[in-house]
PDB file of N, CA and C in Angstrom:
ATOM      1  N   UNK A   1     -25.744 -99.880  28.173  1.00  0.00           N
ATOM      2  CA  UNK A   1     -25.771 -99.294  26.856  1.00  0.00           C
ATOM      3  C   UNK A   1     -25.634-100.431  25.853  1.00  0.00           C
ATOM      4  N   UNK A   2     -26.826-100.223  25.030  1.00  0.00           N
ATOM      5  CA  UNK A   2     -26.120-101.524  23.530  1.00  0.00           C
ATOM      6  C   UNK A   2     -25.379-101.226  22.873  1.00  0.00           C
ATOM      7  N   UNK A   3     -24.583-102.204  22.378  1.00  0.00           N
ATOM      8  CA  UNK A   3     -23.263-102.769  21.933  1.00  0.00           C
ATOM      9  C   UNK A   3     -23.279-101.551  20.835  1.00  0.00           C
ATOM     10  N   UNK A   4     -24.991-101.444  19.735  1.00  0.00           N
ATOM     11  CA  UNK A   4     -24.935-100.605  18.736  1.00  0.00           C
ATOM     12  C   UNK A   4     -24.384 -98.554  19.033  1.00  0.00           C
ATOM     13  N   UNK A   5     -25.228 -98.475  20.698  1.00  0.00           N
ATOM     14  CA  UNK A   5     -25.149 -97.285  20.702  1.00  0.00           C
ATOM     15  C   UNK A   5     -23.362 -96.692  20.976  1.00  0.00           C
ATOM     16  N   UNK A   6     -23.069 -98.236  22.147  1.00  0.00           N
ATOM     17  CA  UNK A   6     -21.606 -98.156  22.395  1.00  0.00           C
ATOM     18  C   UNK A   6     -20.416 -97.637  20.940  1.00  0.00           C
ATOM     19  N   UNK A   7     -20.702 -98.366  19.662  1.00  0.00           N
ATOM     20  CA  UNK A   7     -20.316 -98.276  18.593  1.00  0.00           C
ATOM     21  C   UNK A   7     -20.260 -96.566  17.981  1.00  0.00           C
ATOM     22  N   UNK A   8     -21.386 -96.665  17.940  1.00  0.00           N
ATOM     23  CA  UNK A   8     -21.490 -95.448  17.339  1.00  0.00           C
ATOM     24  C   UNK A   8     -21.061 -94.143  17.881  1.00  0.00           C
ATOM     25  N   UNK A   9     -20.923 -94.251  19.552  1.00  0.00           N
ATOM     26  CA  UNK A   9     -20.446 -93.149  20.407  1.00  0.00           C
ATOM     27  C   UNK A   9     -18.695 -93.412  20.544  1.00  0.00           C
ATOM     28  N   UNK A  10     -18.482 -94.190  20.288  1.00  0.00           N
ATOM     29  CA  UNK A  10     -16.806 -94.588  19.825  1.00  0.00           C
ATOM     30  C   UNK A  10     -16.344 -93.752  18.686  1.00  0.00           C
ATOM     31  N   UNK A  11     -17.582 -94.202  17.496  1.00  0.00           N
ATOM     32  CA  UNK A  11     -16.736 -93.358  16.086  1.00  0.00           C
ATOM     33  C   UNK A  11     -16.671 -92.126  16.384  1.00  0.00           C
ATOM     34  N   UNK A  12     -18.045 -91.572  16.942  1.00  0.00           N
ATOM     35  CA  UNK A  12     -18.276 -90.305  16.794  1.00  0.00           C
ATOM     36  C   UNK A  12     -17.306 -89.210  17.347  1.00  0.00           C
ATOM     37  N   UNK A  13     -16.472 -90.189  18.840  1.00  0.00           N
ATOM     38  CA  UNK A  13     -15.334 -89.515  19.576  1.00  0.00           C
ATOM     39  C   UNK A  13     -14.460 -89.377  18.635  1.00  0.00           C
ATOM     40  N   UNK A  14     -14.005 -90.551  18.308  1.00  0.00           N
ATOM     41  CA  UNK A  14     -12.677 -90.865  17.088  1.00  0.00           C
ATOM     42  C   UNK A  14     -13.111 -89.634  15.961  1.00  0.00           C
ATOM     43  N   UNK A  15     -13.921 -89.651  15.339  1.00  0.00           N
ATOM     44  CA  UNK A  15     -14.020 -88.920  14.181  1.00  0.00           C
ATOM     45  C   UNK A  15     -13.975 -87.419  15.024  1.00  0.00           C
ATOM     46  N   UNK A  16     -14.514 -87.153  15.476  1.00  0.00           N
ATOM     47  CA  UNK A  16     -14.721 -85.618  16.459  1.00  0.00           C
ATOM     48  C   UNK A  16     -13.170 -85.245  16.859  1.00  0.00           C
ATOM     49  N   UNK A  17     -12.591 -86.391  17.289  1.00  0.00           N
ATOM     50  CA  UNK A  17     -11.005 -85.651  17.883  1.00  0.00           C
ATOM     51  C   UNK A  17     -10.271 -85.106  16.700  1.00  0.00           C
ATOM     52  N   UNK A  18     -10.223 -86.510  15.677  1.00  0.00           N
ATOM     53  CA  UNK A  18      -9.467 -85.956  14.719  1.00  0.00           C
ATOM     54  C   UNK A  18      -9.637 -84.450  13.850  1.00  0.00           C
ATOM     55  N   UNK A  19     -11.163 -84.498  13.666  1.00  0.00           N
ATOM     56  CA  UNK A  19     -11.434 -83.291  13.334  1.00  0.00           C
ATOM     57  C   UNK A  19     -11.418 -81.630  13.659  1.00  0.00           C
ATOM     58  N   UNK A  20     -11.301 -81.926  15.074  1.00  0.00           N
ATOM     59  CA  UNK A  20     -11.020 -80.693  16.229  1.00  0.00           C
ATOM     60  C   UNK A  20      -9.493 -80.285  15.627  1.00  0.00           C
ATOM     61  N   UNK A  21      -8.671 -80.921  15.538  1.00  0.00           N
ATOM     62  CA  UNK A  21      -7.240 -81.080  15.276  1.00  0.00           C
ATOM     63  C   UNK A  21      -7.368 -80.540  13.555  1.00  0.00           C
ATOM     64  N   UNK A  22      -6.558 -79.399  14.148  1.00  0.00           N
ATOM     65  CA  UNK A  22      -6.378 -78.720  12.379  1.00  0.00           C
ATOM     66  C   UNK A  22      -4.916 -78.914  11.980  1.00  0.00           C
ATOM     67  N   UNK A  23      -4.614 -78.525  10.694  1.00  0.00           N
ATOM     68  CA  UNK A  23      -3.368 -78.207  10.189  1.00  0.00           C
ATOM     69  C   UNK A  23      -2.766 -77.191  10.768  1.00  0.00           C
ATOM     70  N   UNK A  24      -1.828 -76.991  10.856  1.00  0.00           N
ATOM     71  CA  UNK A  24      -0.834 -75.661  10.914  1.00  0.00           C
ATOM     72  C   UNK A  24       0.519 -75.568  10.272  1.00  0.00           C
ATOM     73  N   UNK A  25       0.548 -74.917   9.692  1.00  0.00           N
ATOM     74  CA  UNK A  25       1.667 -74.315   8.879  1.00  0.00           C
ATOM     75  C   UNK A  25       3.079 -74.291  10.114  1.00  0.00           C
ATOM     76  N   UNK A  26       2.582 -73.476  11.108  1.00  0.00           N
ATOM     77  CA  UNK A  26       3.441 -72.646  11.970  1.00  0.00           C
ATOM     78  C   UNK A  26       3.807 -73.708  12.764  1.00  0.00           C
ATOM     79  N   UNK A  27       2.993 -74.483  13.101  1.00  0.00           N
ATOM     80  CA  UNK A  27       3.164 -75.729  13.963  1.00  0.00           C
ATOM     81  C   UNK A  27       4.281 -76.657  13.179  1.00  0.00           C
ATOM     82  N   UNK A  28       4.079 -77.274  12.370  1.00  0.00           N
ATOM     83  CA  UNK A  28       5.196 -77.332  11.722  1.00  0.00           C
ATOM     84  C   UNK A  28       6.105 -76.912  10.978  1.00  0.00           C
ATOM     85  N   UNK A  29       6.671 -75.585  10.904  1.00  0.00           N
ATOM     86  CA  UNK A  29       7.081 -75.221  10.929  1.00  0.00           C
ATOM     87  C   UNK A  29       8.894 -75.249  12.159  1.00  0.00           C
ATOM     88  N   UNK A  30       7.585 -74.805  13.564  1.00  0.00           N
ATOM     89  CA  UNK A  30       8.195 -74.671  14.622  1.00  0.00           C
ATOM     90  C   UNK A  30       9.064 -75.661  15.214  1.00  0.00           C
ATOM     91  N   UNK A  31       8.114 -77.134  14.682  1.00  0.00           N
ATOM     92  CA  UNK A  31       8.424 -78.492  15.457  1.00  0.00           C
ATOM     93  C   UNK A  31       9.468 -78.972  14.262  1.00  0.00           C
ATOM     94  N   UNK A  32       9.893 -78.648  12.883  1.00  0.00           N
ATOM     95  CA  UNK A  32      11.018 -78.806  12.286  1.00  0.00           C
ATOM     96  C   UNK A  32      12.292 -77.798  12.867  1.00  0.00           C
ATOM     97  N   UNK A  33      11.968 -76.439  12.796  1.00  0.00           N
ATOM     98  CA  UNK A  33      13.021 -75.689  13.437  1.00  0.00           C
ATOM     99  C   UNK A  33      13.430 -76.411  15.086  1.00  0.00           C
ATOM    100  N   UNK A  34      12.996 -77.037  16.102  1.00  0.00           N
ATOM    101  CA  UNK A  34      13.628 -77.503  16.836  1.00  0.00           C
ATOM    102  C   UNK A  34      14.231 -78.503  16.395  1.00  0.00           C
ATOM    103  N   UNK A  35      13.918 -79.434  15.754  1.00  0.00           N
ATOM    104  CA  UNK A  35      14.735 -80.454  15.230  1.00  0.00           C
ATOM    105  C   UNK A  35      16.746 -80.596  15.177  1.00  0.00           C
ATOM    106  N   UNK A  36      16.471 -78.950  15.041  1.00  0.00           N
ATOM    107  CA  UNK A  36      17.697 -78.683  14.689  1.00  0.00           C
ATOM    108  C   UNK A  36      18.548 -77.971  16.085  1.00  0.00           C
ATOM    109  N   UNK A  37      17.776 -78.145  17.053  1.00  0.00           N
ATOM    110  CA  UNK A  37      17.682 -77.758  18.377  1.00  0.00           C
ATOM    111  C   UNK A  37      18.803 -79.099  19.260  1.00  0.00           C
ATOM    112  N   UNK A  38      19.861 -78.330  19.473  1.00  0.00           N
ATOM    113  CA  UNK A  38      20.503 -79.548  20.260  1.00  0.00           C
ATOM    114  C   UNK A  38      19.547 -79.529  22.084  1.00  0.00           C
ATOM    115  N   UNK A  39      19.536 -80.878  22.368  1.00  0.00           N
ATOM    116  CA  UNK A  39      18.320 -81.008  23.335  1.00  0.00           C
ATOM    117  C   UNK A  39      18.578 -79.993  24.482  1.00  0.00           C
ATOM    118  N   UNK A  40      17.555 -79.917  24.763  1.00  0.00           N
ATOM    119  CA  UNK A  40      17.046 -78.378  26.582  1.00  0.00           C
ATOM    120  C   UNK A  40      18.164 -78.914  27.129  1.00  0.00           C
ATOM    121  N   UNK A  41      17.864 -80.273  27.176  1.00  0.00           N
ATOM    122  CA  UNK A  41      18.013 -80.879  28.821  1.00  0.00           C
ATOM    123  C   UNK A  41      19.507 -81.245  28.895  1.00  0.00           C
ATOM    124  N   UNK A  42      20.368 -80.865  27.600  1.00  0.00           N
ATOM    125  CA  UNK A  42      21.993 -81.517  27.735  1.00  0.00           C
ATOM    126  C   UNK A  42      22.836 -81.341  29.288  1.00  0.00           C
ATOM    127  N   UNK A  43      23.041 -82.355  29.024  1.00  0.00           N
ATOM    128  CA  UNK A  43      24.304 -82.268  30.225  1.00  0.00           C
ATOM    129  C   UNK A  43      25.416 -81.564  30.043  1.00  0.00           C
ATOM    130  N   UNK A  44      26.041 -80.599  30.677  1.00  0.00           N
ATOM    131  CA  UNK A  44      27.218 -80.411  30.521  1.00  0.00           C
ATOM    132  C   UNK A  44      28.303 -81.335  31.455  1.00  0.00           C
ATOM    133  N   UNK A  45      29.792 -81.510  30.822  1.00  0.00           N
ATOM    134  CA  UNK A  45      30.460 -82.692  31.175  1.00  0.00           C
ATOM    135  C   UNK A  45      31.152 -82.411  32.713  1.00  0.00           C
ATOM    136  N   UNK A  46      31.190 -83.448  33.481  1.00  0.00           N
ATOM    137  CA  UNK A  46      31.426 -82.841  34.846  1.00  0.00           C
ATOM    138  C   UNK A  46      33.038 -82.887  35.411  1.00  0.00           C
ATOM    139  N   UNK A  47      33.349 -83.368  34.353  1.00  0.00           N
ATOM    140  CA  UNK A  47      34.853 -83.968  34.408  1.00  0.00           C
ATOM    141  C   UNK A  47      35.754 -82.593  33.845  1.00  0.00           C
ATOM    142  N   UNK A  48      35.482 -81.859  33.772  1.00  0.00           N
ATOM    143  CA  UNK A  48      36.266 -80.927  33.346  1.00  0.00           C
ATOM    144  C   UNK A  48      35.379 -79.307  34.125  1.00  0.00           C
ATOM    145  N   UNK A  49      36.230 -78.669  34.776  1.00  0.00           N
ATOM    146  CA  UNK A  49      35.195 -77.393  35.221  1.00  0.00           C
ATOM    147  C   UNK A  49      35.508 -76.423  34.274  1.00  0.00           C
ATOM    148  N   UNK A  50      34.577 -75.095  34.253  1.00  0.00           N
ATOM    149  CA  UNK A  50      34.316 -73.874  33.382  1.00  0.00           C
ATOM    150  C   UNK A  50      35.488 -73.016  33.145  1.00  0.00           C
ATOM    151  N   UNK A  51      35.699 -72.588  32.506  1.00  0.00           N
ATOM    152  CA  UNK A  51      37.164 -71.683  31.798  1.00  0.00           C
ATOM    153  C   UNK A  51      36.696 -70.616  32.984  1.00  0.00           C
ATOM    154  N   UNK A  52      37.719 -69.806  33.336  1.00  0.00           N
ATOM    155  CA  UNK A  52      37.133 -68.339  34.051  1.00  0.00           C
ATOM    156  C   UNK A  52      37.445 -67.274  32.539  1.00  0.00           C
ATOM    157  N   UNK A  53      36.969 -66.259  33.214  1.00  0.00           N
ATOM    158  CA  UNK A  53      36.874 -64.907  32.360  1.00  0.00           C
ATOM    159  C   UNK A  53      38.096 -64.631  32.013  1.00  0.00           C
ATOM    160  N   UNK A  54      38.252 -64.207  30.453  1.00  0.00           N
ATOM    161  CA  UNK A  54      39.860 -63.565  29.946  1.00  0.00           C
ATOM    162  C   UNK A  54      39.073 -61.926  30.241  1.00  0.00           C
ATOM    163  N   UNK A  55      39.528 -61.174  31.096  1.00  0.00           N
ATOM    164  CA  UNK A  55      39.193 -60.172  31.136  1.00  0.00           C
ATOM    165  C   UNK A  55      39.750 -59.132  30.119  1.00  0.00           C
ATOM    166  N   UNK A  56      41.583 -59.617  30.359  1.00  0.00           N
ATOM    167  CA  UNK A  56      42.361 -58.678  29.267  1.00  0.00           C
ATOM    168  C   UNK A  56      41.949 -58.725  27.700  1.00  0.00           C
ATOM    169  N   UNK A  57      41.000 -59.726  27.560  1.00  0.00           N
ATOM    170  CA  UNK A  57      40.831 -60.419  25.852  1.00  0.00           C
ATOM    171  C   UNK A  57      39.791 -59.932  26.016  1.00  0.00           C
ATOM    172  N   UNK A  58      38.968 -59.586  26.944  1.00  0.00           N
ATOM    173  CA  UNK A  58      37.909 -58.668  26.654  1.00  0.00           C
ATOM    174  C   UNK A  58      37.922 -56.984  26.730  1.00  0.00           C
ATOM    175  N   UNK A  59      38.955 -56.438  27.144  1.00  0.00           N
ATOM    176  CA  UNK A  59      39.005 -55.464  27.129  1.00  0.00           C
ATOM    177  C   UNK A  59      39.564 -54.730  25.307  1.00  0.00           C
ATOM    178  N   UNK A  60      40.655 -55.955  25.383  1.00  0.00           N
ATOM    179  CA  UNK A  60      41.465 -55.687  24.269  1.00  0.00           C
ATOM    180  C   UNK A  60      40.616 -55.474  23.040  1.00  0.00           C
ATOM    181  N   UNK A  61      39.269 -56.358  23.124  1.00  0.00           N
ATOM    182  CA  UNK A  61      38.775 -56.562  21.699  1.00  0.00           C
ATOM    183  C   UNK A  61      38.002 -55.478  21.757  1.00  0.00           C
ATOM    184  N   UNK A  62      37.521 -54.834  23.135  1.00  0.00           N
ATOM    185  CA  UNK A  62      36.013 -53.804  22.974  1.00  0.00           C
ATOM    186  C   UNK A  62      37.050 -52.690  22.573  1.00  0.00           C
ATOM    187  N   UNK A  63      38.028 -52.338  22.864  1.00  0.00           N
ATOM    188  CA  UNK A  63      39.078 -50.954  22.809  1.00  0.00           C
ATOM    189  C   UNK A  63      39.530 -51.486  21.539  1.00  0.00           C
ATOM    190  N   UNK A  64      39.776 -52.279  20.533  1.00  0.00           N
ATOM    191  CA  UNK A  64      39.910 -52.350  19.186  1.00  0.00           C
ATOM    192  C   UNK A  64      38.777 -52.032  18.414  1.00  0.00           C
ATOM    193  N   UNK A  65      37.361 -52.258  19.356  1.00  0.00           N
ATOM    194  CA  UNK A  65      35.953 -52.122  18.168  1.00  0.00           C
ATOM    195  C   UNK A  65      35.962 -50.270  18.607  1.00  0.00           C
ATOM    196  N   UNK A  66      36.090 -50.138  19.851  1.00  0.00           N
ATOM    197  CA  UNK A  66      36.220 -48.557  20.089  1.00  0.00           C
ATOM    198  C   UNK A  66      37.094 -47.447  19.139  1.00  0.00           C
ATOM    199  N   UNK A  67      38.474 -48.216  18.921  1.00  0.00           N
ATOM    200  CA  UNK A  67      39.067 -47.141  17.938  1.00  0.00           C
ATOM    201  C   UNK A  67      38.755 -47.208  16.619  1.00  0.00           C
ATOM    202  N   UNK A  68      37.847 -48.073  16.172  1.00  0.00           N
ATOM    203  CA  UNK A  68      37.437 -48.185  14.940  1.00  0.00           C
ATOM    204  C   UNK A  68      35.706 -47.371  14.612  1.00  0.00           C
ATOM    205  N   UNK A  69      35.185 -47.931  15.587  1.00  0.00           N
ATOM    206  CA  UNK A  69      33.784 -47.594  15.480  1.00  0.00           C
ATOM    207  C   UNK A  69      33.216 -45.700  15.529  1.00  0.00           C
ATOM    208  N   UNK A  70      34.425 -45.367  16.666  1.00  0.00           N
ATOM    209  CA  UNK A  70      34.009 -43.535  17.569  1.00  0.00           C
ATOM    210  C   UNK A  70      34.404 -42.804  15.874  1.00  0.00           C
ATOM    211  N   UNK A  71      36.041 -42.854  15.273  1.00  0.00           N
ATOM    212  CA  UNK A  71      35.917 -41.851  14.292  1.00  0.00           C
ATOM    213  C   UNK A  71      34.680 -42.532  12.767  1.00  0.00           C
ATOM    214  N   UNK A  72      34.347 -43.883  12.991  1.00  0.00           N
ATOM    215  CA  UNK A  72      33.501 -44.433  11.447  1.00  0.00           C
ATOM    216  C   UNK A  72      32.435 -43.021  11.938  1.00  0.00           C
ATOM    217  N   UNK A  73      31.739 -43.428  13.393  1.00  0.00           N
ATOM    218  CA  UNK A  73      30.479 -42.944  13.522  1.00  0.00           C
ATOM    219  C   UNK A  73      30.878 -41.284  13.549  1.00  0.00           C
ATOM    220  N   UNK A  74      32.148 -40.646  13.578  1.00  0.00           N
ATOM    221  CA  UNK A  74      32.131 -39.355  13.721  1.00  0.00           C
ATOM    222  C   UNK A  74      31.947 -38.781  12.429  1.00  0.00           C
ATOM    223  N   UNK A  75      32.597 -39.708  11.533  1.00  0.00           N
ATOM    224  CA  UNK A  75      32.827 -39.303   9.963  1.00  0.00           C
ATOM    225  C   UNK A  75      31.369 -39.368   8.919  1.00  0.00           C
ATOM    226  N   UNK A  76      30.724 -40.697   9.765  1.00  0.00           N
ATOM    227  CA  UNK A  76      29.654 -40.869   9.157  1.00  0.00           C
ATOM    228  C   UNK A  76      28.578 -39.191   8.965  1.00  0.00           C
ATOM    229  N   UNK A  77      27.899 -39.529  10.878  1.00  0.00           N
ATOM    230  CA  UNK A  77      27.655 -38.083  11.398  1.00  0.00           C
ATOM    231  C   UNK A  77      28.145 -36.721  11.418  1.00  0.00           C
ATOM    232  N   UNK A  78      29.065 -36.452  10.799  1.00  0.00           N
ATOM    233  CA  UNK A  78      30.006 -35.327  11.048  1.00  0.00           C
ATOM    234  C   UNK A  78      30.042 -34.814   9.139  1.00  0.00           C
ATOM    235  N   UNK A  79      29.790 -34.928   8.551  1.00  0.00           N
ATOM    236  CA  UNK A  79      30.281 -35.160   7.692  1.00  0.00           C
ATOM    237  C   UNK A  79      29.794 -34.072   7.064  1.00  0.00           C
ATOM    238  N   UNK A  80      28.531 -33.537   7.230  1.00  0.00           N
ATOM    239  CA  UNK A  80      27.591 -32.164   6.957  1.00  0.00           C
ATOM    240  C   UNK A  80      28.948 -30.992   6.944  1.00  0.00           C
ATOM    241  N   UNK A  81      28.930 -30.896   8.475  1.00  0.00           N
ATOM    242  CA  UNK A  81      29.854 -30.240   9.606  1.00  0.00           C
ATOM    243  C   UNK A  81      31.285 -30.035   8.748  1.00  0.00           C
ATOM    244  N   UNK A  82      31.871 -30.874   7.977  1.00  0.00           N
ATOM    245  CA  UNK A  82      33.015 -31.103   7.892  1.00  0.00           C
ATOM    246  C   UNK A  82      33.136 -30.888   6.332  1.00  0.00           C
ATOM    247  N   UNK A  83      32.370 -30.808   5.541  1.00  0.00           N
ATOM    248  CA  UNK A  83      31.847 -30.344   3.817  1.00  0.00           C
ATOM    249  C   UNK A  83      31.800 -28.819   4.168  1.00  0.00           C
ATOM    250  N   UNK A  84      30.456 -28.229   5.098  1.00  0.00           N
ATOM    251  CA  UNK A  84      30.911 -26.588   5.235  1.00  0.00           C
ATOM    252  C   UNK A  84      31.776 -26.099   5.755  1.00  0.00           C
ATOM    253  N   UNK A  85      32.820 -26.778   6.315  1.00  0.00           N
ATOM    254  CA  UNK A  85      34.117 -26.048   6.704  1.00  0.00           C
ATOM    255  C   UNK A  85      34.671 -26.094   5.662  1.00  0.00           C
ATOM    256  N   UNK A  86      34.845 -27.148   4.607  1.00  0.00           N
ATOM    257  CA  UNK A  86      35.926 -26.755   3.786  1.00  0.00           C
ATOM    258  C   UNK A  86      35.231 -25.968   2.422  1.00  0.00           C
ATOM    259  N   UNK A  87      33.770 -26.133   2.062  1.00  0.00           N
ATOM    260  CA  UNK A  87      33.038 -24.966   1.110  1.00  0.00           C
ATOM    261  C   UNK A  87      33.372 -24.149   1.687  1.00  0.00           C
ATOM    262  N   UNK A  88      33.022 -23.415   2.458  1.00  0.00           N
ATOM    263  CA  UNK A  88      32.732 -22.507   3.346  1.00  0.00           C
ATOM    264  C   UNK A  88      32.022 -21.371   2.630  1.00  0.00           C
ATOM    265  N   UNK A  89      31.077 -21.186   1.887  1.00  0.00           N
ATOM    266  CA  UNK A  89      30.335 -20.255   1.141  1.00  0.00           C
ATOM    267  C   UNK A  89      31.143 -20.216   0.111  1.00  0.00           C
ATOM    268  N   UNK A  90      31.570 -21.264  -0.967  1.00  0.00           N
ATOM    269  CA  UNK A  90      31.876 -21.257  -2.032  1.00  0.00           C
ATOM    270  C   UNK A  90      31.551 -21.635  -2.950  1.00  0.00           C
ATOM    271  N   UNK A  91      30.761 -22.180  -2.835  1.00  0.00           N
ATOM    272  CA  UNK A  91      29.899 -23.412  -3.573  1.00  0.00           C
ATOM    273  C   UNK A  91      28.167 -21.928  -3.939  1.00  0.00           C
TER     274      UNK A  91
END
């Protein structure tokens, strides 16, 4: 191949790749939001082993969201129910 045609089938790659290659918004976007990504691949430290389960600290906290949450959601829902008992055809 001459040197000229060699040349010209060089740019034409070079110019062709770059051009195939678009912008993206989302693309960077995505590749800033990892940034902020502490790395996949971390090590965790081997010198120290894993906490086990507080079971009682888990019970304790779901039975604190339980006595709070059953009468919110009864009062929320209930509340129709609980207006015609006390109207009661007075209104």
């Amino acid at each position: 191949m001459s040197p000229m045609i060699a040349a010209r089938a060089a740019m034409r790659s070079a110019t062709s790749a770059s051009a195939r290659r678009q912008f993206s918004v989302l693309n960077n976007l995505r590749s800033f939001a990892r940034s902020f990504e502490s790395h996949p691949f971390e090590r965790l430290p081997v010198t120290t082993n894993s906490a086990s389960a507080d079971w009682g600290r888990q019970v304790k906290r779901i039975s604190q969201q339980v006595a709070i949450f059953l009468p919110g959601f009864g009062l929320v829902l209930g509340w129709p129910a609980i207006a015609k008992a006390i109207v009661d055809d007075r209104v």
